[in-house]
Protein backbone atom coordinates (compact mmCIF):
# COMPACT_ATOMS: atom_id res chain seq x y z
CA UNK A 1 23.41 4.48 13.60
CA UNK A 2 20.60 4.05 11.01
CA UNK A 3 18.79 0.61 11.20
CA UNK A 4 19.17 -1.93 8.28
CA UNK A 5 15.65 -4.34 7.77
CA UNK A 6 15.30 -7.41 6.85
CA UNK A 7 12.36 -8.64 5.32
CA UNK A 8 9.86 -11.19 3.71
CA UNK A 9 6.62 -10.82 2.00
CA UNK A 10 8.23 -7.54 0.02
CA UNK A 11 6.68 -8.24 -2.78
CA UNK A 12 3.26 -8.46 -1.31
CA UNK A 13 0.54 -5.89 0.13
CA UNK A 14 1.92 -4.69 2.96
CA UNK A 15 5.76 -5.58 2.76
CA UNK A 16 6.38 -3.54 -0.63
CA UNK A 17 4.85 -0.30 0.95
CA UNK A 18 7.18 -0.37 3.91
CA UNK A 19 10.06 -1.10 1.94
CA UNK A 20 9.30 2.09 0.10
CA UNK A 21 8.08 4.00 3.57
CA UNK A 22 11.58 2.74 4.98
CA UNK A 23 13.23 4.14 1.92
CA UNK A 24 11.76 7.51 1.95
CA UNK A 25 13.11 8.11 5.73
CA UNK A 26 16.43 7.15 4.36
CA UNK A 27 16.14 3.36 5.74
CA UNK A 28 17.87 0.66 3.63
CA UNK A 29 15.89 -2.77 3.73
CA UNK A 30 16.37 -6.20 1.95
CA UNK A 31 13.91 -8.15 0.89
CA UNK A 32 13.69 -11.88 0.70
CA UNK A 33 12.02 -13.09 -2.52
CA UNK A 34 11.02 -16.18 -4.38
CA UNK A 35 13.61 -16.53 -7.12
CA UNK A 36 16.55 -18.40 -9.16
CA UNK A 37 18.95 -16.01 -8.04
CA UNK A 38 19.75 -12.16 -7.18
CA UNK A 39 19.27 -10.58 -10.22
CA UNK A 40 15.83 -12.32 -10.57
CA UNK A 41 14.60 -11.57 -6.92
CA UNK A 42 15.82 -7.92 -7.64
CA UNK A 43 13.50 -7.84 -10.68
CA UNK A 44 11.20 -9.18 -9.04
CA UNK A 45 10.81 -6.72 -6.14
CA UNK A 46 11.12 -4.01 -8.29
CA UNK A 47 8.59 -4.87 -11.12
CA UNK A 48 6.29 -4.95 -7.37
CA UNK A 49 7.40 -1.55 -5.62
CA UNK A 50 6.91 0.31 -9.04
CA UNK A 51 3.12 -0.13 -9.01
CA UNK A 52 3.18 2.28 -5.92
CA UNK A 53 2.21 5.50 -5.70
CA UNK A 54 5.12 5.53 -3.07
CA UNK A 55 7.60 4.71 -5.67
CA UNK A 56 9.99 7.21 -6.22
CA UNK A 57 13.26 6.44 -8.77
CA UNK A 58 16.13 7.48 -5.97
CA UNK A 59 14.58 4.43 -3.78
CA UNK A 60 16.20 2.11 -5.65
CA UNK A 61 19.27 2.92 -3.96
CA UNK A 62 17.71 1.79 -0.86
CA UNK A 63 16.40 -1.52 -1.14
CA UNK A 64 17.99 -4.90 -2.22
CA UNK A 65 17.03 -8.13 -2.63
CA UNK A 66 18.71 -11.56 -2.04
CA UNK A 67 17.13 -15.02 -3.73
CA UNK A 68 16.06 -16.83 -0.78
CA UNK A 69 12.28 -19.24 0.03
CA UNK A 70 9.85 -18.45 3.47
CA UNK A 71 9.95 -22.44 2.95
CA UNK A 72 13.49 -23.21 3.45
CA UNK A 73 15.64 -23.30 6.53
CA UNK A 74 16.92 -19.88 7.75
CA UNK A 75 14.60 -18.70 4.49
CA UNK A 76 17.57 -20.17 2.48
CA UNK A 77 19.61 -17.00 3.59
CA UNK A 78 23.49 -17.08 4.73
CA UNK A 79 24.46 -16.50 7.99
CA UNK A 80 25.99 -13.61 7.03
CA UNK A 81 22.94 -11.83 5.60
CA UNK A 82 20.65 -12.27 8.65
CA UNK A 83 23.63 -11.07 10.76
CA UNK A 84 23.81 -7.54 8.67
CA UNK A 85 20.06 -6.82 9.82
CA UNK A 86 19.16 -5.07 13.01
CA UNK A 87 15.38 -5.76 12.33
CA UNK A 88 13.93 -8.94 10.80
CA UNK A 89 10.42 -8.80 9.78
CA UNK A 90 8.18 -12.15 8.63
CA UNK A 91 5.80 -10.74 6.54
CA UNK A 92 5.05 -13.78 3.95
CA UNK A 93 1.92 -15.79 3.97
CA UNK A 94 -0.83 -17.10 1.59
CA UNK A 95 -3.59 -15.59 2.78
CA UNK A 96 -6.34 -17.27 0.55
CA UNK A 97 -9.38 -17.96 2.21
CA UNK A 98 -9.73 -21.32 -0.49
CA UNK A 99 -10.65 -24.13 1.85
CA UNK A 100 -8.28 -26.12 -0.39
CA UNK A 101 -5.57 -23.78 -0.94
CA UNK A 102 -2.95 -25.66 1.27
CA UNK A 103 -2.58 -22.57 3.59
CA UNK A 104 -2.12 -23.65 6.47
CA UNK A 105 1.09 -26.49 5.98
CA UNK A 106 2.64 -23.15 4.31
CA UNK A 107 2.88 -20.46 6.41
CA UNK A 108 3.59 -23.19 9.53
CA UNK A 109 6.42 -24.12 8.01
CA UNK A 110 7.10 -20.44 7.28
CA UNK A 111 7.04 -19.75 10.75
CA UNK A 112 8.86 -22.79 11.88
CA UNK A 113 12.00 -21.40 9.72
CA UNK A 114 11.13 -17.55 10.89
CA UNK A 115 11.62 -19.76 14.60
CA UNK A 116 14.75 -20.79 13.40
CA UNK A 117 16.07 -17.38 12.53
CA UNK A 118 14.48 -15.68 16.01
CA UNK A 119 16.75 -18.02 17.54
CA UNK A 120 19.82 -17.19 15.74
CA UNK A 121 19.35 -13.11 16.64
CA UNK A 122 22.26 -11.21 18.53
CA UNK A 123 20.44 -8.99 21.76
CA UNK A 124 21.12 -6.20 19.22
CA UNK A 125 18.83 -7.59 16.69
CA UNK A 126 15.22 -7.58 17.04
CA UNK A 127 12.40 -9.80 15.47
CA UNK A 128 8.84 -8.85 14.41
CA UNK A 129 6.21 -11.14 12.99
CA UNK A 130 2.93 -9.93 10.77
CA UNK A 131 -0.04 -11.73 12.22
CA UNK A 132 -3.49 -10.64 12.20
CA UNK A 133 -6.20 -9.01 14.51
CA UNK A 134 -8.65 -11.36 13.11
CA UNK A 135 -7.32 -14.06 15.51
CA UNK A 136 -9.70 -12.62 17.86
CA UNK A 137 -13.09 -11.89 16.46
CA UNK A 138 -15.01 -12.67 19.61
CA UNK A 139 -16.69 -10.89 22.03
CA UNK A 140 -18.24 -8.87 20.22
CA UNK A 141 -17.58 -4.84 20.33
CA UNK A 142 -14.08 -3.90 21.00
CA UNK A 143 -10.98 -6.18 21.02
CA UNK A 144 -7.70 -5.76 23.03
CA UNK A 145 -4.38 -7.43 21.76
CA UNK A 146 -4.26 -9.55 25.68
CA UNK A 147 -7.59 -11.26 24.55
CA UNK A 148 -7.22 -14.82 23.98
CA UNK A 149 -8.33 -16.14 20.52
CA UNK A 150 -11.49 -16.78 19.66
CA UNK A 151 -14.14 -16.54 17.41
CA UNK A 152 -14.20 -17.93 13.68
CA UNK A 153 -11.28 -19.49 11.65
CA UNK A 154 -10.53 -20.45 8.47
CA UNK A 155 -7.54 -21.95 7.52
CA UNK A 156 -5.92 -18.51 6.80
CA UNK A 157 -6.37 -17.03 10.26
CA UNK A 158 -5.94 -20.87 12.15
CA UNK A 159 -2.50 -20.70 10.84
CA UNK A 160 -1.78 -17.14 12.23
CA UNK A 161 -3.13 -17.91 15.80
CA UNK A 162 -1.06 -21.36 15.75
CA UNK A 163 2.37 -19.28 13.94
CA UNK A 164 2.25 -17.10 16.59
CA UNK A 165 1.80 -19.82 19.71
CA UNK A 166 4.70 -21.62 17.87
CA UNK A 167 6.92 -18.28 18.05
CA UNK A 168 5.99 -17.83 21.53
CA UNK A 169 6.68 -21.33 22.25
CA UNK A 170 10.73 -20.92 21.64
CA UNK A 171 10.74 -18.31 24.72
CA UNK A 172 12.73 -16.00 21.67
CA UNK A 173 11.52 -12.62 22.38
CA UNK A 174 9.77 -10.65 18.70
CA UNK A 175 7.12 -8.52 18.55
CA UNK A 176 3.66 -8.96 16.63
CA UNK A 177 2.43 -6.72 14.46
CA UNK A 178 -1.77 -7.21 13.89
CA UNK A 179 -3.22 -5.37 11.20
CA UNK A 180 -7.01 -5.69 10.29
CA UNK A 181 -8.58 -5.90 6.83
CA UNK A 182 -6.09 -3.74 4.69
CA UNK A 183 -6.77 -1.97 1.22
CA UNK A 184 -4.47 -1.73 -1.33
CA UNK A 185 -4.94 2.48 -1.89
CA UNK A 186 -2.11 3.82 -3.80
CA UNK A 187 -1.30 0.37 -5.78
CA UNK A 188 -1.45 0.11 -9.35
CA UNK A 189 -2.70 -3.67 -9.53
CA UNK A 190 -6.47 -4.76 -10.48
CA UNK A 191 -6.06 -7.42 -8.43
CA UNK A 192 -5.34 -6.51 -4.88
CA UNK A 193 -7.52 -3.31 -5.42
CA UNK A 194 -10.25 -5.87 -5.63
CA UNK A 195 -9.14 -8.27 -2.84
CA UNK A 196 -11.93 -8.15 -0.56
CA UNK A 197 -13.73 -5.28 -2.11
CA UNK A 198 -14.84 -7.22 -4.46
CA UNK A 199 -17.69 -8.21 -1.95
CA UNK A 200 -19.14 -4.45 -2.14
CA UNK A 201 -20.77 -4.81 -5.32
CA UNK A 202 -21.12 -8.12 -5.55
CA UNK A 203 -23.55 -7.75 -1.89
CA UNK A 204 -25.17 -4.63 -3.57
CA UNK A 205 -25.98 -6.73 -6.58
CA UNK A 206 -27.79 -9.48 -4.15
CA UNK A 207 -29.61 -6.65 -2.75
CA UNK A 208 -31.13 -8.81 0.39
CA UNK A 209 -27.48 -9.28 2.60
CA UNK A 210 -27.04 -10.34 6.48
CA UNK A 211 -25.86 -7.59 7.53
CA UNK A 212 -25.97 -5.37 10.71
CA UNK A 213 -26.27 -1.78 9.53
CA UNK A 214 -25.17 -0.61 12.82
CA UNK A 215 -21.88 -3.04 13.00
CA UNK A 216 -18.30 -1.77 12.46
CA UNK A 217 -16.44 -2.62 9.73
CA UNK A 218 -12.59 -2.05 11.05
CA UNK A 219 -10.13 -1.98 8.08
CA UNK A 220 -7.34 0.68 6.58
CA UNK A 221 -5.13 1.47 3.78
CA UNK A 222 -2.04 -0.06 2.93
CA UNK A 223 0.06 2.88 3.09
CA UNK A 224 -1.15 3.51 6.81
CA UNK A 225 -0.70 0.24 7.81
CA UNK A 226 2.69 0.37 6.10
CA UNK A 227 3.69 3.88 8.21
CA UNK A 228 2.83 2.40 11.27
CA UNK A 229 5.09 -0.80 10.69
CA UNK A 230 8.04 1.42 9.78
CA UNK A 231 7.17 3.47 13.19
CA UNK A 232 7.08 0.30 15.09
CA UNK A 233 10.59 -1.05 13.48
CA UNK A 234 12.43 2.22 14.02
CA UNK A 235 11.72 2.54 17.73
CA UNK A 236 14.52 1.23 19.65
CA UNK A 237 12.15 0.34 22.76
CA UNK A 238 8.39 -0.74 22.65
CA UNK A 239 6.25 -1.56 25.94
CA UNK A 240 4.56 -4.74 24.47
CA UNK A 241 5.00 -7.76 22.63
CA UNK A 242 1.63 -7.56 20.52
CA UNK A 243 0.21 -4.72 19.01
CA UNK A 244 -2.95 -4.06 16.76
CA UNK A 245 -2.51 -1.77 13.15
CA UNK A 246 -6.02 -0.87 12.85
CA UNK A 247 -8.72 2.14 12.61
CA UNK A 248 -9.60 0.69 16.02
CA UNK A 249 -12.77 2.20 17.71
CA UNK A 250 -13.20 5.03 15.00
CA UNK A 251 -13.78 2.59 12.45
CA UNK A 252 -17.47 3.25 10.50
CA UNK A 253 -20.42 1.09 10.42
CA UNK A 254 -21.84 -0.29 7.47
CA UNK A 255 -24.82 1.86 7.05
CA UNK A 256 -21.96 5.12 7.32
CA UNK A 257 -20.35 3.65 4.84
CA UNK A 258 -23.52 2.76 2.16
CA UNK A 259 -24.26 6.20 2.58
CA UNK A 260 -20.26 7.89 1.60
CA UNK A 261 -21.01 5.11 -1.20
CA UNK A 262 -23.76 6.73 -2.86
CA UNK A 263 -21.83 9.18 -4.92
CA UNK A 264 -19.07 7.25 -5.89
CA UNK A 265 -21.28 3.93 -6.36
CA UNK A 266 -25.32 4.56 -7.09
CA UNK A 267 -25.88 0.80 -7.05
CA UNK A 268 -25.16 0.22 -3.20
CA UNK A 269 -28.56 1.81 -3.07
CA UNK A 270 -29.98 -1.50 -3.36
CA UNK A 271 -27.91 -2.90 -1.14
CA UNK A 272 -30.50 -3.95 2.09
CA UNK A 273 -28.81 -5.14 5.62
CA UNK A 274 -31.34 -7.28 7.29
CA UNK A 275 -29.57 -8.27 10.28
CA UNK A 276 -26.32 -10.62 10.96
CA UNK A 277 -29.11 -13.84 11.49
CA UNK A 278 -30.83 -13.13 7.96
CA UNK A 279 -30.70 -16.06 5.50
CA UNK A 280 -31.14 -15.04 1.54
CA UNK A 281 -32.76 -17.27 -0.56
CA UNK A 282 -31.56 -16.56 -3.93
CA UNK A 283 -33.67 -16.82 -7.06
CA UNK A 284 -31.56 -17.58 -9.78
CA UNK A 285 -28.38 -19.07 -10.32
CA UNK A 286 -26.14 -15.73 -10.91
CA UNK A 287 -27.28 -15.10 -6.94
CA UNK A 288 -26.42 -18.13 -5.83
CA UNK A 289 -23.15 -18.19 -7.06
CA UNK A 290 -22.58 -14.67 -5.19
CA UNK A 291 -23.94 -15.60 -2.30
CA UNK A 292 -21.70 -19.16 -1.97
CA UNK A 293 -18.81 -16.60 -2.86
CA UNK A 294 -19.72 -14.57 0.18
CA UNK A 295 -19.83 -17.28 3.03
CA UNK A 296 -15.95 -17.47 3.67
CA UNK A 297 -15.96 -14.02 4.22
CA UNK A 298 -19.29 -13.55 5.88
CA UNK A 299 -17.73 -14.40 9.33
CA UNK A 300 -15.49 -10.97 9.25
CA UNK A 301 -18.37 -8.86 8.19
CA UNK A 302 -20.96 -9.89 10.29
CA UNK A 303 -18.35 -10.17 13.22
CA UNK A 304 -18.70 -6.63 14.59
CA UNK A 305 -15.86 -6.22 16.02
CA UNK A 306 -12.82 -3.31 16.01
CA UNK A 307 -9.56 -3.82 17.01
CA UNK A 308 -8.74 -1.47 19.60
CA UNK A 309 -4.82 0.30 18.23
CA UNK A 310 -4.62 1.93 21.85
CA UNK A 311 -1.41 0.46 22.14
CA UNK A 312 -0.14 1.68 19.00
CA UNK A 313 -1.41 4.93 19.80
CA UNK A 314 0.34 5.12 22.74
CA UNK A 315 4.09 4.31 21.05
CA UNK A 316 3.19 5.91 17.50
CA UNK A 317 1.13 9.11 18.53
CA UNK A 318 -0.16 10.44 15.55
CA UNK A 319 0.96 8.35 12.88
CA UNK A 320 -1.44 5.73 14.66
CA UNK A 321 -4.42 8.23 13.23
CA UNK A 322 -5.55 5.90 10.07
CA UNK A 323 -7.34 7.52 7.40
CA UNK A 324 -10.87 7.62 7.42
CA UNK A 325 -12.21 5.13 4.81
CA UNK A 326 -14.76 8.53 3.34
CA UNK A 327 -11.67 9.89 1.80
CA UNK A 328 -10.44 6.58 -0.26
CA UNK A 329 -12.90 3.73 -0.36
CA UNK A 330 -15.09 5.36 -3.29
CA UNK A 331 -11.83 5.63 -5.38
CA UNK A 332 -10.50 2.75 -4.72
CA UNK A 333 -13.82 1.17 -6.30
CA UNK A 334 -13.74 2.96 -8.61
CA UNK A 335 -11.23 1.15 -9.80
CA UNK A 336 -13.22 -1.60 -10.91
CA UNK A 337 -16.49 -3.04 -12.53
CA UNK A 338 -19.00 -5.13 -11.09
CA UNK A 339 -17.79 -7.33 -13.87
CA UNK A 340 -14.63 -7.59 -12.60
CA UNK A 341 -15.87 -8.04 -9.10
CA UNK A 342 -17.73 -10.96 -10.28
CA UNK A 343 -14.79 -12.30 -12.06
CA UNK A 344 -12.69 -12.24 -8.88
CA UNK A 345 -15.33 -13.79 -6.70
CA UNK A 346 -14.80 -17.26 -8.34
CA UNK A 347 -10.75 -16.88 -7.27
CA UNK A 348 -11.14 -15.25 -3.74
């Protein structure tokens, strides 16, 4: 019997892909969305999954959305609708890195109700949870998903190491899905194309940056990340509880990935890494606006550190192969000045 999902965050990075990656395999999947009512969450989704590359117009006939809130008991769904899904994914989150964004309170309580459901589930039905592999940044090197967490947090990535002890805490079996840094290739929004990349020309512009040339960088594409989910939710058995979506150990280092630049981008020329430890002094103001951009994010570039995806490897195979970032990344900024890099720095 084909699977039915259940999911939040669809109209998001990651959740809208695998709606439409669940669609193309034939996969029906219901979203949970932020609205007044049905018709509105349905317009809603779909104004999202049409800015896909994925889109396709006979995958409208596979995914539906009911009105519902992350922020509400049972995510404000009936009884009835959780019961029709045999997977349940949690997808939702702010993930701002704003100190003052009010992250944190928000996806808690997200995961507090996501508890809720978990608890609710039939031994038919099975949960999964999107975290992140950033809750482990340290040692540096490589990182397996039975490492405890460590290393820097923001209020973003506190949230998803204390979301997932919460989950763990009912004794309600669900599996965690850990994705790295993910780019938006393949969606047709400004905006999340420059959601973190912003940093790559805004860094080239400073010129003088701490970074390691020899350190790995470990992040993917969307529509990867997206495959691997729909994978992960269609196999009726999995050997772990926690698994890493990532390029894992073949991900590039940052002095690899200047030089695929220099085509596609002439001004990361003058971008020079002078070591994690280095401390800029900018000249003028314009630089040291950049460079106070740059420090919440500083942490995950200078952390050196890949997320190994040998687990995933070993239940996906293949599709756990992402994309090397040669064959996208100059496209993708491409997409957008260093205007409009600076423009999104001041609302990371």
């Amino acid at each position: 019997m084909q699977k039915r999902v259940l999911l939040s965050g669809a109209t998001g990075l990651i959740g809208g892909e695998l709606m439409l990656t669940l669609a193309a395999r034939g996969v029906h999947s219901t979203a949970v969305v932020r609205a007044g009512n049905a018709d509105q969450a349905r317009q809603r989704l779909l104004e999202r999954l049409k800015k896909s590359a994925l889109w396709r117009p006979e995958h409208e006939a596979m995914v539906s959305a009911e009105a519902g809130d992350i922020l509400a008991p049972n995510f404000g769904l009936s009884a009835a609708v959780i019961a029709s899904a045999d997977v349940i994914l949690h997808s939702a989150a702010n993930t701002s890195f704003k100190p003052d964004a009010g992250v944190y309170p928000l996806n808690i309580q997200a995961a507090e109700n996501f508890a809720g459901i978990l608890k609710t589930l039939k031994p038919s039905q099975r949960g999964f949870f999107v975290g992140t592999a950033a809750v482990t940044m340290e040692p540096r090197g490589v990182i397996t998903e039975d490492m405890p967490f460590a290393g820097y947090a923001n209020d973003y990535i506190r949230s998803k190491r204390d979301a997932e002890t919460l989950l763990r805490a009912t004794g309600v079996p669900f599996v965690s899905l850990r994705p790295g840094i993910v780019l938006s290739r393949g969606i047709d929004d400004a905006k999340l194309s420059r959601n973190m990349l912003w940093a790559i020309p805004v860094m080239a512009e400073l010129g003088e940056v701490p970074l390691d040339p020899l350190a790995k960088l470990d992040f993917a594409p969307v529509d990867f990340v997206a495959g691997a989910f729909a994978e992960m939710l269609l196999k009726n058995d999995l050997a772990h509880d926690c698994y890493h979506v990532s390029t894992g150990e073949e991900s590039m280092t940052f002095q690899a990935l200047a030089d695929e630049l220099t085509l596609t981008m002439p001004g990361i020329k003058k971008l020079i890494m002078r070591g994690r430890d280095f401390v800029p002094v900018p000249k003028f103001a314009r630089q040291r606006w950049m460079f106070a951009s740059l420090q919440p994010y500083l942490p995950f570039l200078t952390a050196d550190a890949v997320f190994s995806n040998a687990r995933l490897r070993a239940e996906i195979g293949a599709a756990a192969q992402a994309p090397m970032p040669d064959s996208y990344l100059g496209e993708l900024l491409g997409t957008f000045s260093l205007s409009d890099a600076v423009k999104q720095m001041y609302t990371p």
